[in-house]
Protein backbone atom coordinates (compact mmCIF):
# COMPACT_ATOMS: atom_id res chain seq x y z
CA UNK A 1 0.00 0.00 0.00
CA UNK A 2 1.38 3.38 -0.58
CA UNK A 3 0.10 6.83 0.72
CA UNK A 4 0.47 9.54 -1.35
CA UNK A 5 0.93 13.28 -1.05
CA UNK A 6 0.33 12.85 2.59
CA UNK A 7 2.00 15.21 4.87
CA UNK A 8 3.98 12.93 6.69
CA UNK A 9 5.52 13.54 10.72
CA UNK A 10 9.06 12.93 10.70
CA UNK A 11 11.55 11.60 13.62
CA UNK A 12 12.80 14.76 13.22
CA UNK A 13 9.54 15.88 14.60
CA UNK A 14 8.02 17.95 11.46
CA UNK A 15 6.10 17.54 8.74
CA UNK A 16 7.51 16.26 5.46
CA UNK A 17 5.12 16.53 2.48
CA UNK A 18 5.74 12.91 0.16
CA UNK A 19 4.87 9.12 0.23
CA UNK A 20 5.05 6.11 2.37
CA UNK A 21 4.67 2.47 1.45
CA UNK A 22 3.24 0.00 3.68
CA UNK A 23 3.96 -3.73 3.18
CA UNK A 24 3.44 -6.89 5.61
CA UNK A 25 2.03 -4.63 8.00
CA UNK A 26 5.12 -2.48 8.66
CA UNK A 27 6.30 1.11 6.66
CA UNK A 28 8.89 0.13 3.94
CA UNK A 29 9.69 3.75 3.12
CA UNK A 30 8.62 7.08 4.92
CA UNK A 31 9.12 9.92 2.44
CA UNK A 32 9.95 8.77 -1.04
CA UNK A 33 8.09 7.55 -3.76
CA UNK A 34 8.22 3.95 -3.69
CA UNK A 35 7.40 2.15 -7.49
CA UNK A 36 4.54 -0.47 -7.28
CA UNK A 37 1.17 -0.82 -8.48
CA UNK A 38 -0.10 -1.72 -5.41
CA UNK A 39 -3.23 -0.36 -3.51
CA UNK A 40 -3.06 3.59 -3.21
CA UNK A 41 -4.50 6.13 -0.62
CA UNK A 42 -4.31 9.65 -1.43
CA UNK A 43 -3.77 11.65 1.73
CA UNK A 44 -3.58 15.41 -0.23
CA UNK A 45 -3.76 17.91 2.54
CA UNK A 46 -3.37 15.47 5.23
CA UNK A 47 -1.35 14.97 8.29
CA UNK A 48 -0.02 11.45 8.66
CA UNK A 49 1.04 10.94 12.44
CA UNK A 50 2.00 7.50 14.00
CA UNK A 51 -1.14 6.00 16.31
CA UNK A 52 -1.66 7.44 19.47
CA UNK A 53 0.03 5.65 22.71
CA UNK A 54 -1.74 6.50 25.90
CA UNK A 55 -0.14 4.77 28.83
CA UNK A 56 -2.52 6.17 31.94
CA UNK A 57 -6.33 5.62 31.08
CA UNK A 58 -8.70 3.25 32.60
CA UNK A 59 -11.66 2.48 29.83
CA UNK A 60 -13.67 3.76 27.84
CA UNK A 61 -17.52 3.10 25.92
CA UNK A 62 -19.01 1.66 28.82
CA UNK A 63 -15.84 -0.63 30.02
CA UNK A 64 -13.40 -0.65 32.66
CA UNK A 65 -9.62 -2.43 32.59
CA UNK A 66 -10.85 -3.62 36.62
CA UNK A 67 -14.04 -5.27 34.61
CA UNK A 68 -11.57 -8.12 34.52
CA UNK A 69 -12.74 -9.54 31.44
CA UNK A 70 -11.77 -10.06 27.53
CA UNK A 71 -15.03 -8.65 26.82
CA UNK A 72 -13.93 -5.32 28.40
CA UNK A 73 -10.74 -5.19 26.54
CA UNK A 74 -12.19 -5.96 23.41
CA UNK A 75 -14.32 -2.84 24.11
CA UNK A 76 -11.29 -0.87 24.96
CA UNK A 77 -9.54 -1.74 22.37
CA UNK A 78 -12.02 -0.97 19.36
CA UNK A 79 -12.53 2.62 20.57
CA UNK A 80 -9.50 3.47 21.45
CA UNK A 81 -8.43 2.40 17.40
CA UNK A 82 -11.88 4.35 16.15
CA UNK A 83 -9.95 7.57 18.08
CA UNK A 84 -6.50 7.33 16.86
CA UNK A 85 -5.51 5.87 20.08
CA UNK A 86 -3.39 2.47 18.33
CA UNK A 87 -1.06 1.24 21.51
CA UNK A 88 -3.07 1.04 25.13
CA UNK A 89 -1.39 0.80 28.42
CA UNK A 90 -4.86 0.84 30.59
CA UNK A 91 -4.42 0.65 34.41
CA UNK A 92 -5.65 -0.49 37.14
CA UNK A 93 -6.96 0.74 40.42
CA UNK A 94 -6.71 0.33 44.19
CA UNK A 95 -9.30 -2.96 44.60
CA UNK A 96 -9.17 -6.17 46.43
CA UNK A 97 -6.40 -8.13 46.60
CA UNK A 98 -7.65 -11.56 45.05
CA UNK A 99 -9.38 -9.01 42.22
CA UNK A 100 -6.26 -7.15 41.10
CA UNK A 101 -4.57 -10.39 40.62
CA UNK A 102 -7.54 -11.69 38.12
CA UNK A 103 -7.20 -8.35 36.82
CA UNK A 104 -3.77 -9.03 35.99
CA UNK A 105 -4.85 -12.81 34.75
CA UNK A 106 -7.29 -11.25 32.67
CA UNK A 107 -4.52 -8.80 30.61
CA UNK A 108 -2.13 -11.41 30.62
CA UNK A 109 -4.22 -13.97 28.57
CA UNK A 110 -6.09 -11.78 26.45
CA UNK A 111 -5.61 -12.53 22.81
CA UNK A 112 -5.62 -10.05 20.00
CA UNK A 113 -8.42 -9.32 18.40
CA UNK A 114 -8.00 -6.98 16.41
CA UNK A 115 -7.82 -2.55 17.37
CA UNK A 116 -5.58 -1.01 19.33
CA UNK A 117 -2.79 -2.89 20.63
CA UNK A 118 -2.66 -3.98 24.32
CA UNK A 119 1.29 -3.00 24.79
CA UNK A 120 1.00 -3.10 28.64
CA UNK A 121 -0.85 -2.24 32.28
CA UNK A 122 -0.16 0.58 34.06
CA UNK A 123 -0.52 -0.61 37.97
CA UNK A 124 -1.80 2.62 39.35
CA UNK A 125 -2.58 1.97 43.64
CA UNK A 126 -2.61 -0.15 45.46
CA UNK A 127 0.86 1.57 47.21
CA UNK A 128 -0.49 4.79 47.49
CA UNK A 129 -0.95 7.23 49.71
CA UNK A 130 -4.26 7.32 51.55
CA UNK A 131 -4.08 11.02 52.12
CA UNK A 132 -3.87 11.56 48.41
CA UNK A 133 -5.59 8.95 47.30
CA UNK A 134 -7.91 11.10 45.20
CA UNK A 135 -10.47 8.66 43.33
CA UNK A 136 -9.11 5.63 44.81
CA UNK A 137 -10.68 3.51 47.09
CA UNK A 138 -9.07 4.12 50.69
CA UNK A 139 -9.96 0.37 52.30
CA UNK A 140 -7.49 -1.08 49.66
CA UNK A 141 -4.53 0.78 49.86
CA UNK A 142 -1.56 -0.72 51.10
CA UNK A 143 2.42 -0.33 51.48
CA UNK A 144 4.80 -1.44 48.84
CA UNK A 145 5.25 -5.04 48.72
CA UNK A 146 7.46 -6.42 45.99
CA UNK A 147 6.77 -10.12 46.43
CA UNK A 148 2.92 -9.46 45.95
CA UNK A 149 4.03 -7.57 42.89
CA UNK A 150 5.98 -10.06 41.73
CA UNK A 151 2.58 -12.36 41.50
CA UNK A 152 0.83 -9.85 39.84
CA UNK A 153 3.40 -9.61 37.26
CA UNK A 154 3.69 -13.19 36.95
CA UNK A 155 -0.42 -13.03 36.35
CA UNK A 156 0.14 -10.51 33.77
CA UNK A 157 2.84 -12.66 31.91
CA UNK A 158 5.25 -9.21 32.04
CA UNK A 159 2.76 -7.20 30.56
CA UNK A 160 3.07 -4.46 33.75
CA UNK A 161 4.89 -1.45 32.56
CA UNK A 162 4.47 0.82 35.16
CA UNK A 163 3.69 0.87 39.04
CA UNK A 164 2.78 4.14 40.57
CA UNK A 165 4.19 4.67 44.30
CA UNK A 166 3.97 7.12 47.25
CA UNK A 167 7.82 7.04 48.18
CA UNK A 168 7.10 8.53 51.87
CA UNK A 169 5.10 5.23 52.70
CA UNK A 170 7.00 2.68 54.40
CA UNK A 171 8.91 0.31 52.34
CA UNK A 172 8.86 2.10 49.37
CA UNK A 173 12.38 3.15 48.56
CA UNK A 174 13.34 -0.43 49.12
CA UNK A 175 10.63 -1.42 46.46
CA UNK A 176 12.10 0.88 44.25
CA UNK A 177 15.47 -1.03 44.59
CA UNK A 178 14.01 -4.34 43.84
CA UNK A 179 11.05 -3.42 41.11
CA UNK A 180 13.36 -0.33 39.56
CA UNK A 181 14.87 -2.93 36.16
CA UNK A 182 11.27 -4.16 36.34
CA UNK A 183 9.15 -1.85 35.26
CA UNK A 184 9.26 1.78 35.09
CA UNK A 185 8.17 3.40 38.90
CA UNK A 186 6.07 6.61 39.08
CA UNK A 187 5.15 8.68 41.90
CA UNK A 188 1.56 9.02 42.59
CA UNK A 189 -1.02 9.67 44.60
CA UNK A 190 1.46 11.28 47.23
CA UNK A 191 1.56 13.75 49.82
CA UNK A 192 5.83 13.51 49.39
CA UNK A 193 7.78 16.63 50.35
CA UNK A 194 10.75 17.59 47.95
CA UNK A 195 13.52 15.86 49.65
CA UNK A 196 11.80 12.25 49.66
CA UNK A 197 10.42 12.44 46.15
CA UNK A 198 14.72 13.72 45.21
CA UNK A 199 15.24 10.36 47.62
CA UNK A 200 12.98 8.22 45.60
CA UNK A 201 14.26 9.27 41.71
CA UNK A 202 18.08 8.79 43.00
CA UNK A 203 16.72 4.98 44.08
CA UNK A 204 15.43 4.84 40.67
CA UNK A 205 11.74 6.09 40.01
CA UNK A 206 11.53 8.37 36.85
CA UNK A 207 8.15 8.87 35.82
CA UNK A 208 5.50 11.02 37.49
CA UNK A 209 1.69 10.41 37.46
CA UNK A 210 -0.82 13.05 36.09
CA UNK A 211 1.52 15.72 37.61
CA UNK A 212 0.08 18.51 39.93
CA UNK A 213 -3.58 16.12 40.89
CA UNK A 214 -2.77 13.73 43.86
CA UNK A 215 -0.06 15.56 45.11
CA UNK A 216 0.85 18.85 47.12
CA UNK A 217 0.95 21.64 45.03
CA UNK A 218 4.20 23.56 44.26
CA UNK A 219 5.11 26.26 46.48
CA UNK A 220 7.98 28.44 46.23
CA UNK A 221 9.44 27.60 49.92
CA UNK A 222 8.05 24.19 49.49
CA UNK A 223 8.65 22.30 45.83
CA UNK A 224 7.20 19.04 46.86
CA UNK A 225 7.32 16.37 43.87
CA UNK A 226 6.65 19.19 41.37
CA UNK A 227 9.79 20.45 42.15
CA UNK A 228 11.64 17.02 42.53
CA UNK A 229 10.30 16.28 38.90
CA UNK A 230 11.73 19.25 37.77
CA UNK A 231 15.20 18.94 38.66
CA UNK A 232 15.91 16.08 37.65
CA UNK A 233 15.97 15.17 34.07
CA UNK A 234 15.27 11.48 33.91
CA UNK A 235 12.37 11.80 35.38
CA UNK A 236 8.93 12.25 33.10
CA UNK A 237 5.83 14.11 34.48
CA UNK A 238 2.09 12.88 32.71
CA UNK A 239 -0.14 15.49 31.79
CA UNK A 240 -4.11 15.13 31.74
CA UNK A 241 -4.47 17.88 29.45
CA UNK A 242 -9.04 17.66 29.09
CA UNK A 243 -10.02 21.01 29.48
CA UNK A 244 -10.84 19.91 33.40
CA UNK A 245 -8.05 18.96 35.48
CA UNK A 246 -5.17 21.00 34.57
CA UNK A 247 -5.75 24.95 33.73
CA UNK A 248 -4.05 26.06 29.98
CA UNK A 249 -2.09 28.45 31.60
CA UNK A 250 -0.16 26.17 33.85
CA UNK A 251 0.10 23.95 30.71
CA UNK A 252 2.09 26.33 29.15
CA UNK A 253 4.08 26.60 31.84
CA UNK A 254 4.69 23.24 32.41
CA UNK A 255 6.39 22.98 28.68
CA UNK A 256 8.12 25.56 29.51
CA UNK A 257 9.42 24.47 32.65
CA UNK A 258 9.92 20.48 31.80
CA UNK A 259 10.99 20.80 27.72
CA UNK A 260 8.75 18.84 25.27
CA UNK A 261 11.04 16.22 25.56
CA UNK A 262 10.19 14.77 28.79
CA UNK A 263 6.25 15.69 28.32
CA UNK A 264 4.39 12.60 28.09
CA UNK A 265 0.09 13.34 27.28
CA UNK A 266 -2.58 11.23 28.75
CA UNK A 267 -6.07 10.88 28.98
CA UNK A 268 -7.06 8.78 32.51
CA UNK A 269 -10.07 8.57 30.95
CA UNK A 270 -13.05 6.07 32.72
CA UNK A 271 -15.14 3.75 31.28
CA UNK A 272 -17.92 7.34 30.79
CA UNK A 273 -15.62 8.33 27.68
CA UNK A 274 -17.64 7.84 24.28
CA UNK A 275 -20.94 7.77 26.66
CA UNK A 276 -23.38 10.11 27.44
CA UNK A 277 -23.65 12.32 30.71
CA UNK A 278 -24.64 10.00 33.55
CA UNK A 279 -23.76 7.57 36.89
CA UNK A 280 -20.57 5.13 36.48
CA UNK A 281 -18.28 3.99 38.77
CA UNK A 282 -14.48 3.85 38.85
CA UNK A 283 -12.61 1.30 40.81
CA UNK A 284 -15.82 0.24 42.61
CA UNK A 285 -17.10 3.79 43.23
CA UNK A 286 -19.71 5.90 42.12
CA UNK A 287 -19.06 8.37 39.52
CA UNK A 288 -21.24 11.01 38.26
CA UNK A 289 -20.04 12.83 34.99
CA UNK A 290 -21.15 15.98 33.14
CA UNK A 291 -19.42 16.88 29.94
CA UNK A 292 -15.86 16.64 30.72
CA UNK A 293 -15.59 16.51 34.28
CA UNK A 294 -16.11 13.09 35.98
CA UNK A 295 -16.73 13.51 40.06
CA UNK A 296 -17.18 10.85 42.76
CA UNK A 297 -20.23 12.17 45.03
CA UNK A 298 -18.14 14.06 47.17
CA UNK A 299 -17.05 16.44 44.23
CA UNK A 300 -13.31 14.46 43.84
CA UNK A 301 -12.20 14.24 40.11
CA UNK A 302 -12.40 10.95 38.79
CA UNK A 303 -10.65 10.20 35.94
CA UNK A 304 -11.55 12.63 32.90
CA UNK A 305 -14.21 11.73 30.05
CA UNK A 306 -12.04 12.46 27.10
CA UNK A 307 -10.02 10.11 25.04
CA UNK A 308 -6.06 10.99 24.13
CA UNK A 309 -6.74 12.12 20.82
CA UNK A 310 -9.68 15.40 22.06
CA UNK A 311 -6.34 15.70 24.96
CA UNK A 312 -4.03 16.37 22.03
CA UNK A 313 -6.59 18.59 19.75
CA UNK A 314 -7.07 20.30 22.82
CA UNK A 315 -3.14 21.19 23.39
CA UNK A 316 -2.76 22.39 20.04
CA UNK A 317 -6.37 24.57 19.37
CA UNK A 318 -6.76 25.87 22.79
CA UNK A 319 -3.34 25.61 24.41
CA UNK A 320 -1.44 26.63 21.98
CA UNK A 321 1.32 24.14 21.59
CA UNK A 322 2.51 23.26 18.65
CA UNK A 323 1.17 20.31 16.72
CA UNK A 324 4.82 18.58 15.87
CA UNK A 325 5.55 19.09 19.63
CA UNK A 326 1.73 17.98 20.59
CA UNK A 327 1.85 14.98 19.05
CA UNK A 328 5.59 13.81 20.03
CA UNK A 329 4.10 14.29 23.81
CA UNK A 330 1.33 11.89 22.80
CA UNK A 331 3.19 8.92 20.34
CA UNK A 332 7.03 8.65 20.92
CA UNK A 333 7.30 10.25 24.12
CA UNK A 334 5.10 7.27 25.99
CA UNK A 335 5.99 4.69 23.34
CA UNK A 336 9.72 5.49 25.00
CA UNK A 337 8.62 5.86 28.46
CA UNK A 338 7.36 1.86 28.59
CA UNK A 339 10.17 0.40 25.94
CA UNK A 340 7.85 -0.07 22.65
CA UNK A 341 9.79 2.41 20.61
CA UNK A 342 11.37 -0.04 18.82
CA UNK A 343 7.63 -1.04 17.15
CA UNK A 344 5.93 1.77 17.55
CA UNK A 345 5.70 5.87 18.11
CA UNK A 346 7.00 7.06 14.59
CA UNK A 347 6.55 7.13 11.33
CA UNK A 348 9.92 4.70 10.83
CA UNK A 349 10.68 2.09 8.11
CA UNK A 350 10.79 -1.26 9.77
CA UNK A 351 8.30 0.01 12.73
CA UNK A 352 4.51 -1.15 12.72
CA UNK A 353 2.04 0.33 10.42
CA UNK A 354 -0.20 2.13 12.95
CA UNK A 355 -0.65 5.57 12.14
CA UNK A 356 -3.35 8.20 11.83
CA UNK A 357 -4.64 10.62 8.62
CA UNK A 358 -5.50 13.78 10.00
CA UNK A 359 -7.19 16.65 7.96
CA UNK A 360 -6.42 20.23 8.39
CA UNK A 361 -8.61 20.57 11.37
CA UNK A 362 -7.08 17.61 13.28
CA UNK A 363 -10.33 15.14 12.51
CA UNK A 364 -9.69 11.84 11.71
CA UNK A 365 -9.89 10.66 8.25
CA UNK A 366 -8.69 7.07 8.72
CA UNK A 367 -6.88 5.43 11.04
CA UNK A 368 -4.69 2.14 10.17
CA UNK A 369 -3.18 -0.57 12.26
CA UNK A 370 -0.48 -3.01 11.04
CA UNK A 371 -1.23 -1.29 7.87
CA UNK A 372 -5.07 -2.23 7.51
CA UNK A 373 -7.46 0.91 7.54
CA UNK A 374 -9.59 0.00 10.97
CA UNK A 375 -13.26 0.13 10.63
CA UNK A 376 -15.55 -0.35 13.74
């Protein structure tokens, strides 16, 4: 298959107008004009990105990554394809023991059936922090134990990615010692001053959940994880960038502050996205949402109602980041942060054919996954 005339994203993050050629499911060529008679798209006027990676979200069209079933992630994984989203890292929540691990079970077994890609879990609780523990159920929240997570990875056959910690609960830098050539660890749900959170990213954490929500805000005589983020470059904050849980302004400055290069977009969406207004729930709890904003019944955000794709548009139209920088925060970025750049993440020859026609106004034309155009 070749796409013509397309305006094609580049590694070198920028647009390139010319052709790419598809074959066996992977991109032969990326910006010449490959010979061939073989099936052509015209893409005139069109952006062609790669597919979307979000690596924080928790479902989507009615379904929930804690439903625990293939059913669920069958769900998951056709809407997040009929968005742009191609490569899913759901995660989980703070629930029962026993139901994690079938969770975990669940993701590990399922089989491919076609959408997105399920590239990995993001194990968000249960070793938070109670007094952050923002949409998370409280009763289930315990301190880092790295042989539990060990059985939960077994479960998952290796498919965990990430684990999200509070590094001033007990036990946790030691976890970080043990679990750090594991998986990637991110801090979360924390109530961390600076010092501890610099403590826990010299042990080896380097990612930072949806950055500024579950954790103290940034003060000038106190920093807190904000600040410990900051300063130190291998570390990578998440953005939920829906209109709802993070102001433009401080998204702005949060580019400014980090550098595009460590900004990683997600969505955290719950299983309300694609739905109309109404009552969910979200790791066992009620949820009540209304447009964008998603509350439990005590007015806590929970989650966000918008997949990674309306994050992204909403960067670039209303934020005012640019759309080559946008969209490296929202494919190669993440695809980095959990190891899949090799496959996926950019328009590459040798890399998986997932990628995205956008027109001028950032709607989606098509969307194609190991190089076949995916239809609902």
């Amino acid at each position: 298959m070749r796409i013509r005339n397309a305006n094609i994203y580049t590694e070198e993050h920028r647009f390139v107008r010319g052709d790419a050629a598809v074959e066996n499911g992977r991109f032969v060529s990326c910006t010449g004009d490959p010979a061939g008679e073989e099936a052509v798209v015209d893409a005139e006027g069109m952006y062609l990105i790669p597919g979307l990676v979000d690596i924080h979200f928790h479902g989507c069209k009615g379904a929930d990554m804690c439903d625990g079933t293939k059913e669920a992630l069958d769900v998951i994984t056709s809407y997040e394809a009929s968005v742009g989203v191609t490569s899913v890292c759901p995660a989980t929540m703070t629930i029962p023991k026993d139901e994690l691990l079938e969770v975990m079970k669940n993701a590990g077994s399922y089989e491919y059936s076609g959408g997105s890609h399920l590239v990995g879990i993001n194990m968000e609780g249960p070793f938070i922090s109670p007094a952050k523990k923002g949409a998370q159920a409280a009763e289930n929240i315990m301190h880092c134990d790295y042989e539990y997570f060990s059985r939960l990875q077994k479960a998952a056959n290796g498919l965990i990615k990430l684990v999200d910690i509070a590094p001033e609960e007990p036990g946790a830098m030691e976890f970080i010692d043990r679990a750090k050539g594991e998986v990637v660890i991110s801090l979360a749900h924390t109530a961390s001053d600076y010092d501890t959170a610099r403590e826990a990213i010299e042990h080896g954490a380097s990612h930072a959940t949806h950055l500024y929500n579950a954790m103290p805000p940034m003060n000038h005589r106190e920093p807190g994880v904000i600040g410990a983020v900051r300063d130190s470059e291998k570390c990578h904050p998440e953005l939920i960038c829906d209109g709802v849980h993070i102001h433009p302004s401080v998204i702005r400055a949060t580019f400014a502050m980090f550098g595009a290069d460590r900004m990683i977009l997600i969505s955290d969406s719950m299983r309300a996205t694609g739905l109309e207004d109404g009552e969910y729930t979200l790791g066992g709890q009620p949820v009540t949402v209304r447009g964008n904003l998603a509350t439990l019944h005590d007015g806590t955000i929970a989650g966000s109602a918008t997949n990674l794709m309306d994050c992204m548009r909403f960067v670039v139209k209303t934020v005012g980041i640019p759309l080559e920088t946008a969209v490296m925060c929202a494919t190669e970025n993440p695809a980095k942060e959990i190891g899949i750049f090799n496959e996926v993440g950019s328009i590459s020859v040798g890399k998986r054919a997932d990628f995205v026609l956008l027109d001028q106004e950032l709607n989606i034309a098509a969307v194609y996954i190991d190089g076949k155009e995916f239809t609902c």
